[in-house]
Protein backbone atom coordinates (compact mmCIF):
# COMPACT_ATOMS: atom_id res chain seq x y z
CA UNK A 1 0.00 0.00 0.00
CA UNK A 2 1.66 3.26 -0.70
CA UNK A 3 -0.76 5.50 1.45
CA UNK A 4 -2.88 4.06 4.08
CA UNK A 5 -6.01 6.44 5.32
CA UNK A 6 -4.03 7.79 7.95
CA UNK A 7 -1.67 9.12 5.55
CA UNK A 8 -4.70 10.55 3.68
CA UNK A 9 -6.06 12.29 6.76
CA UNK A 10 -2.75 13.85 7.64
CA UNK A 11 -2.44 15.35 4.27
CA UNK A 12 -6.13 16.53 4.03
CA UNK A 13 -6.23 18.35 7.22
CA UNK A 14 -3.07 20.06 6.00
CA UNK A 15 -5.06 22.05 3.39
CA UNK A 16 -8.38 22.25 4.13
CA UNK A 17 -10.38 24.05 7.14
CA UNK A 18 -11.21 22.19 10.33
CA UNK A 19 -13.98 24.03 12.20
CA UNK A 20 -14.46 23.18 15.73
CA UNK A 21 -18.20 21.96 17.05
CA UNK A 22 -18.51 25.61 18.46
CA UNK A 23 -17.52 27.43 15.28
CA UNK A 24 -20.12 25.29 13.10
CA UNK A 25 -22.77 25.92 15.65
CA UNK A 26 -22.36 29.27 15.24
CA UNK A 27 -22.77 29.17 11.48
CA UNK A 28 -25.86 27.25 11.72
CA UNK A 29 -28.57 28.80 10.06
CA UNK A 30 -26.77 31.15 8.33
CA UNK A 31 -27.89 31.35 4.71
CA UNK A 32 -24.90 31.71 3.11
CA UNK A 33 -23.09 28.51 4.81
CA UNK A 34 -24.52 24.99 3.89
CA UNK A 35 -24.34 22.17 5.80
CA UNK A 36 -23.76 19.05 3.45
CA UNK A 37 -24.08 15.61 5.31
CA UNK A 38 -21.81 12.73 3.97
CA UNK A 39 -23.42 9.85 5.83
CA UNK A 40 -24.99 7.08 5.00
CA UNK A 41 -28.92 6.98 4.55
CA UNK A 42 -29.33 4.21 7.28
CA UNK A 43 -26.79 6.62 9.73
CA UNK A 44 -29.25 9.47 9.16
CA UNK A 45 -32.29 7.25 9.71
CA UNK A 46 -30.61 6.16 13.13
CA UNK A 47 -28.90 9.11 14.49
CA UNK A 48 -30.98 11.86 13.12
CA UNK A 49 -29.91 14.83 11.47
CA UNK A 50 -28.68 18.68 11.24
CA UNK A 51 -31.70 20.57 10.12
CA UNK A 52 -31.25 22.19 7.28
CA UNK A 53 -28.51 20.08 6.02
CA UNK A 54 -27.94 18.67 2.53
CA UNK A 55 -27.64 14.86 2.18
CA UNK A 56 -24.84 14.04 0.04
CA UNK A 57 -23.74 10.40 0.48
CA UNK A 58 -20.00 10.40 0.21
CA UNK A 59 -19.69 7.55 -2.44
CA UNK A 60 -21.99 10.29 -4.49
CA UNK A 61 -19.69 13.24 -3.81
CA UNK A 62 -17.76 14.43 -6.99
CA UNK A 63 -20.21 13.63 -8.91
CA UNK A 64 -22.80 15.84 -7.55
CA UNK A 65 -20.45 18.64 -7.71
CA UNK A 66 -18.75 18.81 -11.17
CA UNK A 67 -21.99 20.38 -13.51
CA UNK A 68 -20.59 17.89 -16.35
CA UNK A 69 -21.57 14.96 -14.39
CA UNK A 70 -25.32 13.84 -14.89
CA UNK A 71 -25.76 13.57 -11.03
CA UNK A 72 -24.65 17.46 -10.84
CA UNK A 73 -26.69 19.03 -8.06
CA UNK A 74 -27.90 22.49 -8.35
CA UNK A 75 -26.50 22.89 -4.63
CA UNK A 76 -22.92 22.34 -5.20
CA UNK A 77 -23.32 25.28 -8.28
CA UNK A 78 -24.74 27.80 -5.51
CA UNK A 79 -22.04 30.63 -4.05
CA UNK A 80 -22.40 29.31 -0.63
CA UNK A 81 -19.64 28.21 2.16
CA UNK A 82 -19.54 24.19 2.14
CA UNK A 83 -19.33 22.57 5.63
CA UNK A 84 -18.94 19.31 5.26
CA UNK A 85 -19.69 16.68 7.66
CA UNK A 86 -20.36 12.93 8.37
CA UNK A 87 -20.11 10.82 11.72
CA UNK A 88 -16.42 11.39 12.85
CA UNK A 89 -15.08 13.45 10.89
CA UNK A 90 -12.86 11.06 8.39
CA UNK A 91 -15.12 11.14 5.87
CA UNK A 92 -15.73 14.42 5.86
CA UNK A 93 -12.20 15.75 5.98
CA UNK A 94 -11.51 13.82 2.97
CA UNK A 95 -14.69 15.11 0.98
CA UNK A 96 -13.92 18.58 2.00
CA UNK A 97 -10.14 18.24 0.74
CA UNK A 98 -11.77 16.51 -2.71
CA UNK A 99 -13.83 19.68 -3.02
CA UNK A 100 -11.73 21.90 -3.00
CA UNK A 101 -9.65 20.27 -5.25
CA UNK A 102 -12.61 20.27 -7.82
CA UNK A 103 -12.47 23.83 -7.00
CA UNK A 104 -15.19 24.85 -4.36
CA UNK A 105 -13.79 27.96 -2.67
CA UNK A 106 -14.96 28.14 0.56
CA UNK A 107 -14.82 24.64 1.86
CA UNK A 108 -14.20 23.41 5.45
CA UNK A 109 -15.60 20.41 7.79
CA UNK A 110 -16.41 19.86 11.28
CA UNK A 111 -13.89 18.47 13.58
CA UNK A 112 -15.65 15.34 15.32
CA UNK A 113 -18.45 15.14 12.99
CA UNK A 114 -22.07 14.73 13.39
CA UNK A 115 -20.67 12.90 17.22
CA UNK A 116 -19.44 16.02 18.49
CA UNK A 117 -22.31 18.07 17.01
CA UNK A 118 -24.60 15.95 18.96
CA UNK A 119 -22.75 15.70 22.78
CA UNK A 120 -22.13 19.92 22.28
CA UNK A 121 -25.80 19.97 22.01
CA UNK A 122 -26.26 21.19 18.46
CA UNK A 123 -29.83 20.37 16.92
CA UNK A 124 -31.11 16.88 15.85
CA UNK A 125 -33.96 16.46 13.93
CA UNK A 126 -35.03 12.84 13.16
CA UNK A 127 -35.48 11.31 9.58
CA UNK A 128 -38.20 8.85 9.14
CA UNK A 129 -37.44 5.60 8.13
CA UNK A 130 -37.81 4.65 3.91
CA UNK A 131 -39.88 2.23 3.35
């Protein structure tokens, strides 16, 4: 193996920006910042979610951003900030550092995911269940 994710992580976090819990709940609701959830459908369905947030699963990613793919989402063309989280933070650090590199401008994630957003207190909303 000639990176391992660790590796990945280290170099990510070198060139993207990390918000702390605190900093991202103070951005909340501001509607020039959206908040783009990475997780996985059955994580949302279990854990609940950010209100407001965007549900991007990660696998789905850089294809909903570039406007030449035919999964292009409108919400990845919008001149917003992009705060990118998913459970931990891993995923999202690496999304945020392939979004930039796509060339999204104002990029960062949230240090400890949607974990630390919960246990700081930030609000849940729950997601029903798909049928």
């Amino acid at each position: 193996m000639k990176k391992g994710f660790r590796q990945l992580l280290e170099e990510a976090n070198a060139e993207i920006q990390t918000l702390a819990v605190t900093e991202a709940l103070a951005l909340h609701g501001d509607k020039d910042v959206l908040f783009v959830d990475l997780r996985d459908p059955r994580e949302l369905e279990k854990e609940g979610r950010i209100p407001g947030a965007f549900h991007c699963p990660r696998g789905m990613l850089e294809f909903w951003i570039d406007p030449e793919s035919p999964y292009h989402r409108k919400a990845f063309a919008e001149p917003k900030r992009f705060v990118f989280f998913c459970a931990g933070g891993w995923r999202s650090a690496l999304a945020a550092k392939a979004a930039q590199d796509m060339g999204l401008e104002k990029v960062a994630h949230i240090e400890g995911g949607f974990g630390a957003w919960r246990k700081a207190g930030g609000p849940v909303e729950p997601v029903p269940p798909h049928a």
